[in-house]
PDB file of N, CA and C in Angstrom:
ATOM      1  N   UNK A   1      55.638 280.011 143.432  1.00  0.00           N
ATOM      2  CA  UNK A   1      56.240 278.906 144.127  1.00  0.00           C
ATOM      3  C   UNK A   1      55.644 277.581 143.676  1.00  0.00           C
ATOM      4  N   UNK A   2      53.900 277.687 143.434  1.00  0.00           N
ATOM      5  CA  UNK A   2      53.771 276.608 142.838  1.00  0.00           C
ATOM      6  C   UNK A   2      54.095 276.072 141.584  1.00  0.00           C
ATOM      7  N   UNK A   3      54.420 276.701 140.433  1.00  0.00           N
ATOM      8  CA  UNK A   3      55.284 276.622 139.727  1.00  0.00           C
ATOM      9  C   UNK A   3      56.732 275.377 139.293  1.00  0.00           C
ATOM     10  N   UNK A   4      57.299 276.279 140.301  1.00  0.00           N
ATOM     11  CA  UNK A   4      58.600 275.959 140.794  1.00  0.00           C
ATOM     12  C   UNK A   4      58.667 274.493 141.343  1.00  0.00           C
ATOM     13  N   UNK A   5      57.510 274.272 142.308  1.00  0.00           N
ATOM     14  CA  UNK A   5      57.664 273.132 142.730  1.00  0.00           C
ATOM     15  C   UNK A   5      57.084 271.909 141.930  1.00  0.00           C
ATOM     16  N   UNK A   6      56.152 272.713 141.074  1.00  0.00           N
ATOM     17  CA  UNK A   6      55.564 271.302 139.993  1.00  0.00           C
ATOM     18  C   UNK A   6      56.935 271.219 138.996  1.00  0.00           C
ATOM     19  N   UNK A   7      57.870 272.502 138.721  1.00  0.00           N
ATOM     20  CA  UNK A   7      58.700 272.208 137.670  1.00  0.00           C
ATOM     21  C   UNK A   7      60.049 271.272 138.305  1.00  0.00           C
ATOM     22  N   UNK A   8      59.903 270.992 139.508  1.00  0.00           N
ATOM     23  CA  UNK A   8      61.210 270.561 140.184  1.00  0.00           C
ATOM     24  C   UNK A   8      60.601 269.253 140.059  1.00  0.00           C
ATOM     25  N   UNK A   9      59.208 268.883 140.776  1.00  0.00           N
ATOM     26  CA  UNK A   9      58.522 267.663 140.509  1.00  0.00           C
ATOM     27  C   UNK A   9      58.689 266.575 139.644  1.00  0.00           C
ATOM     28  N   UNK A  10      58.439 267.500 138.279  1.00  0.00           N
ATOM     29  CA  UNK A  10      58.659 267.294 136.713  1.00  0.00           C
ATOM     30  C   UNK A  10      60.015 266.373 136.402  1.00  0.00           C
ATOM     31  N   UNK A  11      61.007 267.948 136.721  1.00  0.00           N
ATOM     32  CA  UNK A  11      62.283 267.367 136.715  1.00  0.00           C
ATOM     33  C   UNK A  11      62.793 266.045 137.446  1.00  0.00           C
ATOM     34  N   UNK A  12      62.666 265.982 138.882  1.00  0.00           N
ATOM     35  CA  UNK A  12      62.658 265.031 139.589  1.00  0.00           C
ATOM     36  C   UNK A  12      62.227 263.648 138.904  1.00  0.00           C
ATOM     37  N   UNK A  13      61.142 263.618 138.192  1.00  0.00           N
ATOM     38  CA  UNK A  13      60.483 262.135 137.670  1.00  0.00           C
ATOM     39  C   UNK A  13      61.455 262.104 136.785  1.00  0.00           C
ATOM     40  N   UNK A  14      61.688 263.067 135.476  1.00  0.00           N
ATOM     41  CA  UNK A  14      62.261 262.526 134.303  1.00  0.00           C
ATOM     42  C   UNK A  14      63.570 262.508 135.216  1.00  0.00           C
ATOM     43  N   UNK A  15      64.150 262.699 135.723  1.00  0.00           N
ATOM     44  CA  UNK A  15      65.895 262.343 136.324  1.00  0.00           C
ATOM     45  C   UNK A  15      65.736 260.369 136.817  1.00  0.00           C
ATOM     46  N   UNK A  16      64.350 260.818 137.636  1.00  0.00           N
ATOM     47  CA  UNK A  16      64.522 259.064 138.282  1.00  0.00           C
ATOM     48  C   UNK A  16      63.832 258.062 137.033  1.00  0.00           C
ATOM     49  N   UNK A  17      63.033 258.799 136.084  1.00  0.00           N
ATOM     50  CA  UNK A  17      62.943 257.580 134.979  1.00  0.00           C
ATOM     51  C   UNK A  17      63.814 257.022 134.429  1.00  0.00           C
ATOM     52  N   UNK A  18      64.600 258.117 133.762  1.00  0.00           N
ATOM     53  CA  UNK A  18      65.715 257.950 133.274  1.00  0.00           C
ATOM     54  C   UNK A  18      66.716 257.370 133.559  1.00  0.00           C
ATOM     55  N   UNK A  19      66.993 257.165 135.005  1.00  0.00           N
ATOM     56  CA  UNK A  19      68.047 256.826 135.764  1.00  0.00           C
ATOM     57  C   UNK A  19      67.504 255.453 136.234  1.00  0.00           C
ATOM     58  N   UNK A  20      66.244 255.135 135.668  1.00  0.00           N
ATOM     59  CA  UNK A  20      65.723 253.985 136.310  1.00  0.00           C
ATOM     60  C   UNK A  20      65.712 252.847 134.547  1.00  0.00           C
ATOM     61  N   UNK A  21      65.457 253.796 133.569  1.00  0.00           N
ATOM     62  CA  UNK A  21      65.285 252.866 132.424  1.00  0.00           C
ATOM     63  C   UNK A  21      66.871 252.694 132.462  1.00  0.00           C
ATOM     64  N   UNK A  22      68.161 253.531 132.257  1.00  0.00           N
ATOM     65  CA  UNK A  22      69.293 253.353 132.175  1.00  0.00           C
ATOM     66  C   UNK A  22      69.874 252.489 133.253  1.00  0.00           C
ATOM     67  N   UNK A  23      69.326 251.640 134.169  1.00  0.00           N
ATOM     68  CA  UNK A  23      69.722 251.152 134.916  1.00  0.00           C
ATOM     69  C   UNK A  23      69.477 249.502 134.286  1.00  0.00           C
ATOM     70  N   UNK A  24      68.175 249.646 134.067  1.00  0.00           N
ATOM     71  CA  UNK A  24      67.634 248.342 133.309  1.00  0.00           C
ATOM     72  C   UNK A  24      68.024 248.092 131.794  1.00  0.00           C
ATOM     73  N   UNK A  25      68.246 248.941 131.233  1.00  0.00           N
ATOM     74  CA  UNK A  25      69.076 249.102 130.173  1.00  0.00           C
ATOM     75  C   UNK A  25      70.529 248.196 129.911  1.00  0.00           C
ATOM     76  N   UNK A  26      71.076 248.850 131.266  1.00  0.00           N
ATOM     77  CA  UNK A  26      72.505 249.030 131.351  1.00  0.00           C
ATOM     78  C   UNK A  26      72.832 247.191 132.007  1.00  0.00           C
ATOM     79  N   UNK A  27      71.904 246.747 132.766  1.00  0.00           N
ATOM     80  CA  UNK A  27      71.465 245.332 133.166  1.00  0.00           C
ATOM     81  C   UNK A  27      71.784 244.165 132.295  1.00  0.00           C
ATOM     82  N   UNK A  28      70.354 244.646 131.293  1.00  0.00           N
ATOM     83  CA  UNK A  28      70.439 244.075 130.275  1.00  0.00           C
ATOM     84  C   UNK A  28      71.425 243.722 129.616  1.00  0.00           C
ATOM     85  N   UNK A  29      72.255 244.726 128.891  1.00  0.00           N
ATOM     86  CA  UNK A  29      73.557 244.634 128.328  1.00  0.00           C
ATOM     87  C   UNK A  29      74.310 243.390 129.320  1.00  0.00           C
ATOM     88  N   UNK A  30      74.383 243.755 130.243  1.00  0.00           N
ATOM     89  CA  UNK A  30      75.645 243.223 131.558  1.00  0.00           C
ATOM     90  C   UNK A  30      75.079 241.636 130.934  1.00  0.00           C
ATOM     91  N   UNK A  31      73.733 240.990 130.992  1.00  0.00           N
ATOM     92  CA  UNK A  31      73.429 239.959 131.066  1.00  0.00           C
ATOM     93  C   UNK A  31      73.484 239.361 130.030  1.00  0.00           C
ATOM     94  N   UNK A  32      73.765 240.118 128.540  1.00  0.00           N
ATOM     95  CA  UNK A  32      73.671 239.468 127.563  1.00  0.00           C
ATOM     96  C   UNK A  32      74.983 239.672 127.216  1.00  0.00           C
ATOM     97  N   UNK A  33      76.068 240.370 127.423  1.00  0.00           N
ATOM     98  CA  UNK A  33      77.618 239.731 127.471  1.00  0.00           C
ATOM     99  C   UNK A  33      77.764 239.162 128.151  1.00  0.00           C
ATOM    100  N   UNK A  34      77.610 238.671 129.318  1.00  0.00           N
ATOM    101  CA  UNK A  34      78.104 237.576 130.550  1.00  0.00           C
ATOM    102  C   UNK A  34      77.229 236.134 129.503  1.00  0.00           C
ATOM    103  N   UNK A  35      75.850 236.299 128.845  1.00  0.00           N
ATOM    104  CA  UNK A  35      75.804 235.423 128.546  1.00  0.00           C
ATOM    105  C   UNK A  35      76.293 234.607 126.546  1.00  0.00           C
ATOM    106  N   UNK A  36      76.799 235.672 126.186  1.00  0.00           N
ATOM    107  CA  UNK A  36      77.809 235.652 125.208  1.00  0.00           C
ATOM    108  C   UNK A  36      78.923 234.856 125.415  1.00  0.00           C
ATOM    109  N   UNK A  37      79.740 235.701 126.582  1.00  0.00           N
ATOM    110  CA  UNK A  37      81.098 234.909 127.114  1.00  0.00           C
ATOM    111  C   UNK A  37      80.930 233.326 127.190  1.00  0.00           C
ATOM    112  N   UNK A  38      79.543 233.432 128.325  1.00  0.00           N
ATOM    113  CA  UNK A  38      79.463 231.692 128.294  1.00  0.00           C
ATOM    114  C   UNK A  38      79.383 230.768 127.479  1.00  0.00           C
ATOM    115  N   UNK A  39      78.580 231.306 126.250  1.00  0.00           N
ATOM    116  CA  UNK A  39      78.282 230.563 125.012  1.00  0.00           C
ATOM    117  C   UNK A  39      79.853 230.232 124.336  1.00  0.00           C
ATOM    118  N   UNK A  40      80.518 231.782 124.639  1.00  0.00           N
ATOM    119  CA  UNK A  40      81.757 231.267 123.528  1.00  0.00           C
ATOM    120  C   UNK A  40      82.310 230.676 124.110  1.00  0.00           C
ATOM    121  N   UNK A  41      82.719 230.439 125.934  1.00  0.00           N
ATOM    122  CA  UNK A  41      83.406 229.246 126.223  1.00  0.00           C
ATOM    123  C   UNK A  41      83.246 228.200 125.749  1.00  0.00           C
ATOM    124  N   UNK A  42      81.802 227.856 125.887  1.00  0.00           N
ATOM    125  CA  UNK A  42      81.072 226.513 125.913  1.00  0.00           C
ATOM    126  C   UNK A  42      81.738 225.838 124.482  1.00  0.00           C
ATOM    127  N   UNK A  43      81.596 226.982 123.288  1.00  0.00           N
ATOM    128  CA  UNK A  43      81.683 226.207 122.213  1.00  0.00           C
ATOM    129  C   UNK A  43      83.820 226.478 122.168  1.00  0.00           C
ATOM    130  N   UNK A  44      84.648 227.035 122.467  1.00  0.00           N
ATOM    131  CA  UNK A  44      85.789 226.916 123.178  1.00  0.00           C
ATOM    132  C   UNK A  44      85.984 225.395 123.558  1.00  0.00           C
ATOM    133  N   UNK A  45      84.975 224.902 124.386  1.00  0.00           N
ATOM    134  CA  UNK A  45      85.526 223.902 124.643  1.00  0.00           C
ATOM    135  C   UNK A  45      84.907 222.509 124.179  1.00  0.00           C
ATOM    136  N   UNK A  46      83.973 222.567 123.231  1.00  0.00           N
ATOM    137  CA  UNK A  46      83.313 221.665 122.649  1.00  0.00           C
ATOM    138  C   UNK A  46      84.618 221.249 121.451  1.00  0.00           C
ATOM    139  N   UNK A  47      85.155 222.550 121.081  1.00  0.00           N
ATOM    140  CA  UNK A  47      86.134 222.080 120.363  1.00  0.00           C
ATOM    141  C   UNK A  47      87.189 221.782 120.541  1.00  0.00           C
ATOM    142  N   UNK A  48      87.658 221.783 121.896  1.00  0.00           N
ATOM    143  CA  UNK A  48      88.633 221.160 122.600  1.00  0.00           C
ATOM    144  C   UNK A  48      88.468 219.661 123.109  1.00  0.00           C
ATOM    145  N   UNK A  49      87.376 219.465 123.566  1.00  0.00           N
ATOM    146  CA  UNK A  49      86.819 217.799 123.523  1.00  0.00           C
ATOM    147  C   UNK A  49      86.998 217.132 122.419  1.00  0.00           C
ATOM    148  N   UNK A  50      86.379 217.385 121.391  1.00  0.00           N
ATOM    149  CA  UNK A  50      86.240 216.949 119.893  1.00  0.00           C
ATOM    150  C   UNK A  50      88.263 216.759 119.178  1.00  0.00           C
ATOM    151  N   UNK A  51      88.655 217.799 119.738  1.00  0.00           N
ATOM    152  CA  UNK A  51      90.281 217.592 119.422  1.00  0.00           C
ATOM    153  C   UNK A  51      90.684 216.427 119.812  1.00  0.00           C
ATOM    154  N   UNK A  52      90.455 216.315 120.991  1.00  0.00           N
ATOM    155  CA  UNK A  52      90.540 215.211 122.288  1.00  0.00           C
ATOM    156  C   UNK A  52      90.694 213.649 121.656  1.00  0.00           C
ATOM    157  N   UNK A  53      89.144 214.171 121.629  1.00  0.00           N
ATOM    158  CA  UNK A  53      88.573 212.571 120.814  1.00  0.00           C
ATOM    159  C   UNK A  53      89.324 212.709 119.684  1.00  0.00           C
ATOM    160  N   UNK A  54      89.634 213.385 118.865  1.00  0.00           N
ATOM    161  CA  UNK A  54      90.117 212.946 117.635  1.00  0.00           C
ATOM    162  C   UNK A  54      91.652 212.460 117.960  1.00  0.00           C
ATOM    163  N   UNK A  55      92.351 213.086 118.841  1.00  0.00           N
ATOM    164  CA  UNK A  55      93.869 212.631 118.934  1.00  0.00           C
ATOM    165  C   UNK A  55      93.865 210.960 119.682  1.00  0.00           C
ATOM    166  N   UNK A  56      92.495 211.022 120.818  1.00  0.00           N
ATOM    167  CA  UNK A  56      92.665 209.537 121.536  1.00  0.00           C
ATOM    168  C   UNK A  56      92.243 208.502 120.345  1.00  0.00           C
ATOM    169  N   UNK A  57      91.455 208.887 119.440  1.00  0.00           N
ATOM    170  CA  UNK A  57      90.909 207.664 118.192  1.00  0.00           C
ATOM    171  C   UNK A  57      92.823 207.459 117.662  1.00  0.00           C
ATOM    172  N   UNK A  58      93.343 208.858 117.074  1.00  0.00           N
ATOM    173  CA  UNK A  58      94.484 208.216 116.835  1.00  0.00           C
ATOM    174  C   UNK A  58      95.274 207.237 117.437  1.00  0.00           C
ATOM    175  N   UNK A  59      95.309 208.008 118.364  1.00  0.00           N
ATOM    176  CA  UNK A  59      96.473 207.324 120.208  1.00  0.00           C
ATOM    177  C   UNK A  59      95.812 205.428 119.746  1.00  0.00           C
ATOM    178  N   UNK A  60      94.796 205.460 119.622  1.00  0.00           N
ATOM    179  CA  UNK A  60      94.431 203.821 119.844  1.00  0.00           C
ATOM    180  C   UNK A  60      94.537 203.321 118.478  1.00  0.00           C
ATOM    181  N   UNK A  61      94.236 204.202 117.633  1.00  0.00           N
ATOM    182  CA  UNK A  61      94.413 203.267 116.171  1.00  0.00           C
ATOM    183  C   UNK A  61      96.206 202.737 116.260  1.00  0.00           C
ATOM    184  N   UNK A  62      96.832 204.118 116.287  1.00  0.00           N
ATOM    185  CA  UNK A  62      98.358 203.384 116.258  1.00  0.00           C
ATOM    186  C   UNK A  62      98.904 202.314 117.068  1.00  0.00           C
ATOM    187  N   UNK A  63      97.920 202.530 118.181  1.00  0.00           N
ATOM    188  CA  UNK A  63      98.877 201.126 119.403  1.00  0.00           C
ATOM    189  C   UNK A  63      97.642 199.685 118.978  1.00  0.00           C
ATOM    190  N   UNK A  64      96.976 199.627 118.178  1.00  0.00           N
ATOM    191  CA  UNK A  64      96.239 198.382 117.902  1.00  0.00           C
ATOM    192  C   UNK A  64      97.773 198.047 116.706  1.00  0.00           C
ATOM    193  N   UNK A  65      97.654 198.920 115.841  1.00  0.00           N
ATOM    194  CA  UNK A  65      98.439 198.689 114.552  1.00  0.00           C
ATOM    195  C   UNK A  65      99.888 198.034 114.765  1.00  0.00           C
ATOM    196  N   UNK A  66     100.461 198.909 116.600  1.00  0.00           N
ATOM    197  CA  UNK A  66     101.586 198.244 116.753  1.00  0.00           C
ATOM    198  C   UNK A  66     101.707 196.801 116.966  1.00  0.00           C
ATOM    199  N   UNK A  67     100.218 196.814 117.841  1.00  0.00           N
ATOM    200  CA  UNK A  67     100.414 195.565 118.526  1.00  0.00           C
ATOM    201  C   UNK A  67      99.834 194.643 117.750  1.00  0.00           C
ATOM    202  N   UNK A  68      99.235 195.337 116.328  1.00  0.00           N
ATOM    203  CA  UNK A  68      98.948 193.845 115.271  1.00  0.00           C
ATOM    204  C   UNK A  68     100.423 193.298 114.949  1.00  0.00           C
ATOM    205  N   UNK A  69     101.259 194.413 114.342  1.00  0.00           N
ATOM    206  CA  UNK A  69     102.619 194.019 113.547  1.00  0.00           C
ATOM    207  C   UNK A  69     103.448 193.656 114.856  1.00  0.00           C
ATOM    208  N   UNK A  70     103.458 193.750 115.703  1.00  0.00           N
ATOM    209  CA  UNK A  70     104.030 193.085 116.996  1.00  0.00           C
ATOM    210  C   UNK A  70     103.847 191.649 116.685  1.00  0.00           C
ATOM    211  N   UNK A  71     102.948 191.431 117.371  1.00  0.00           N
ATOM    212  CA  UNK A  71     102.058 189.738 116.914  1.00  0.00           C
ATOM    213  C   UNK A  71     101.886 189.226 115.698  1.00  0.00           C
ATOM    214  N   UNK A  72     102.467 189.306 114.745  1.00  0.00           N
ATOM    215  CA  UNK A  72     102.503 189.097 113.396  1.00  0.00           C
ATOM    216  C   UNK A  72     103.397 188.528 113.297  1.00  0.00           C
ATOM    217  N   UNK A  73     104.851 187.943 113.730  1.00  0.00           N
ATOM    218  CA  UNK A  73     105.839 187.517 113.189  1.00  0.00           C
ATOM    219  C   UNK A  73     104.989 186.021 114.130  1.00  0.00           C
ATOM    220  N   UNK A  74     105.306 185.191 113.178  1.00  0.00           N
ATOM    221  CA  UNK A  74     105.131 183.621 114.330  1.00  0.00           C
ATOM    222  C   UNK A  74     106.144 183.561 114.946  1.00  0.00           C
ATOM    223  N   UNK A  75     105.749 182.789 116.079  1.00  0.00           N
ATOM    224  CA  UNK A  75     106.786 182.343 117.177  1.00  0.00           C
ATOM    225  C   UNK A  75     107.522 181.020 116.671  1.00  0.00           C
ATOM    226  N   UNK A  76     108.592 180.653 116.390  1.00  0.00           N
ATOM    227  CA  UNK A  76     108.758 179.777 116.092  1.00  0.00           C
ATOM    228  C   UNK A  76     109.733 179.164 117.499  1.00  0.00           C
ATOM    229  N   UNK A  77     110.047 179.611 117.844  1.00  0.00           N
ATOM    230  CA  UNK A  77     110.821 179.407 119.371  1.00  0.00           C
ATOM    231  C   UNK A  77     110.668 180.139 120.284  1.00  0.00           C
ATOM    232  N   UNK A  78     109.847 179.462 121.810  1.00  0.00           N
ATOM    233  CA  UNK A  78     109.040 180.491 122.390  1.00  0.00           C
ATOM    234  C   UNK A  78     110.552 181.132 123.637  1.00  0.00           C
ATOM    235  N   UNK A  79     111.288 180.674 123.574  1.00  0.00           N
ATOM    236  CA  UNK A  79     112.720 181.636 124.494  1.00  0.00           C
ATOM    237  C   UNK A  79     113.367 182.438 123.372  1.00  0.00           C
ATOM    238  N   UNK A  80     112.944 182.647 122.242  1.00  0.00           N
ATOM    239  CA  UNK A  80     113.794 183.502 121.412  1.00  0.00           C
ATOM    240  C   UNK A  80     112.729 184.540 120.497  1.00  0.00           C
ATOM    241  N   UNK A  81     113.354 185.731 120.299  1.00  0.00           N
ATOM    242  CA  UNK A  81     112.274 186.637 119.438  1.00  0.00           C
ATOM    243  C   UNK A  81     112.998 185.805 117.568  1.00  0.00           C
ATOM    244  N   UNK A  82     111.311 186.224 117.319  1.00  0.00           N
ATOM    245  CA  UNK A  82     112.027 186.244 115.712  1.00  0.00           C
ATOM    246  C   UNK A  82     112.581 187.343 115.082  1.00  0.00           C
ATOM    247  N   UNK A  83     113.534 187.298 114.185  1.00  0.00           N
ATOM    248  CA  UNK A  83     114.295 187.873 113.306  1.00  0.00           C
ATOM    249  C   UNK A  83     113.346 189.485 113.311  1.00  0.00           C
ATOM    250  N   UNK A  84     112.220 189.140 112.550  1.00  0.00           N
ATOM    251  CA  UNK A  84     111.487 190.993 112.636  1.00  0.00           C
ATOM    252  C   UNK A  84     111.592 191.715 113.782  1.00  0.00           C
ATOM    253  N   UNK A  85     110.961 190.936 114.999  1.00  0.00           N
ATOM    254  CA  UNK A  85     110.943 191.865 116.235  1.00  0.00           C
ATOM    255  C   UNK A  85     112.743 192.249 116.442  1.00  0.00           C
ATOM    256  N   UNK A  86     113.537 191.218 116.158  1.00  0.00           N
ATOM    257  CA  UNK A  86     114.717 192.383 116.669  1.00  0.00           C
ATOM    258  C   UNK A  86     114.981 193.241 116.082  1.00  0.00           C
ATOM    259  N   UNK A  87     114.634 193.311 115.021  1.00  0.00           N
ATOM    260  CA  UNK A  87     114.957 194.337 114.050  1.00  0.00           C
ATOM    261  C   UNK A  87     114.074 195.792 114.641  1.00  0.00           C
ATOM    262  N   UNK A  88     113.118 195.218 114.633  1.00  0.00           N
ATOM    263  CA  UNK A  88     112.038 196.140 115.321  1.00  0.00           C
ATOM    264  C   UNK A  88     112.902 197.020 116.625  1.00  0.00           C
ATOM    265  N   UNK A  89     112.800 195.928 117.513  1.00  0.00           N
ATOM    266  CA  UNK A  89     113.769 196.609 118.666  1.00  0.00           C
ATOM    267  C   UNK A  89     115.197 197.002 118.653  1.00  0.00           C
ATOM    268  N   UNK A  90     115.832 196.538 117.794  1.00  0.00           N
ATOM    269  CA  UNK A  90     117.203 197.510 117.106  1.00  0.00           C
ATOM    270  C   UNK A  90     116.887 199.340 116.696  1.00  0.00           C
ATOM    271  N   UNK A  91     116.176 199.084 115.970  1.00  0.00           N
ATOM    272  CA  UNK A  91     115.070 200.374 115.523  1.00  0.00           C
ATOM    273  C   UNK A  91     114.849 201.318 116.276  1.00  0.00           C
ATOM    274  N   UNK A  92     114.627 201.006 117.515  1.00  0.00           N
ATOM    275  CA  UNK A  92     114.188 202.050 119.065  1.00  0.00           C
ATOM    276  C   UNK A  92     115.265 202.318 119.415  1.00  0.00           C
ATOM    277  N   UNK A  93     116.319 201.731 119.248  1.00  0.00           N
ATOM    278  CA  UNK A  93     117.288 202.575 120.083  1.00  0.00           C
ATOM    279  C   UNK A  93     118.225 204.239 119.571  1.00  0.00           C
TER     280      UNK A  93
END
């Protein structure tokens, strides 16, 4: 019987080691994909900012450019557009 009960003993430890390293094991993993995911959001959206900025630099380069060639024709009569801008605004429609 004593035997038996040191071999159940035995068994008993290696079941709860095992079940105790595979737990911490299994942890681990959990924590280093959860912290994978985050990383790849992060950089997900670093490059979505950076898009951002690159389309708003456009967005403003073109509306300076409009509003240079806007302001570019002289006024020569301030109740009437000059000749370019109507043309301009013929153009939009």
């Amino acid at each position: 019987m004593n035997r038996l009960a040191i071999s159940a003993a035995i068994a008993l430890a290696l079941v709860t080691g095992s079940l105790v390293i595979g737990y911490r094991r299994g942890a681990a993993d959990c924590r280093a994909a959860h912290q994978q995911e985050a990383l790849r959001q992060i950089e997900a959206g670093r490059k979505l900012d950076a898009a951002r900025i690159a389309v708003e630099r456009a967005r403003y380069t073109l509306s300076r450019q409009l509003e240079e060639k806007a302001y570019a024709d002289p006024v020569s009569v301030p109740q009437c557009l000059g000749p370019k801008r109507v043309l301009r605004l013929n153009s939009l429609r």
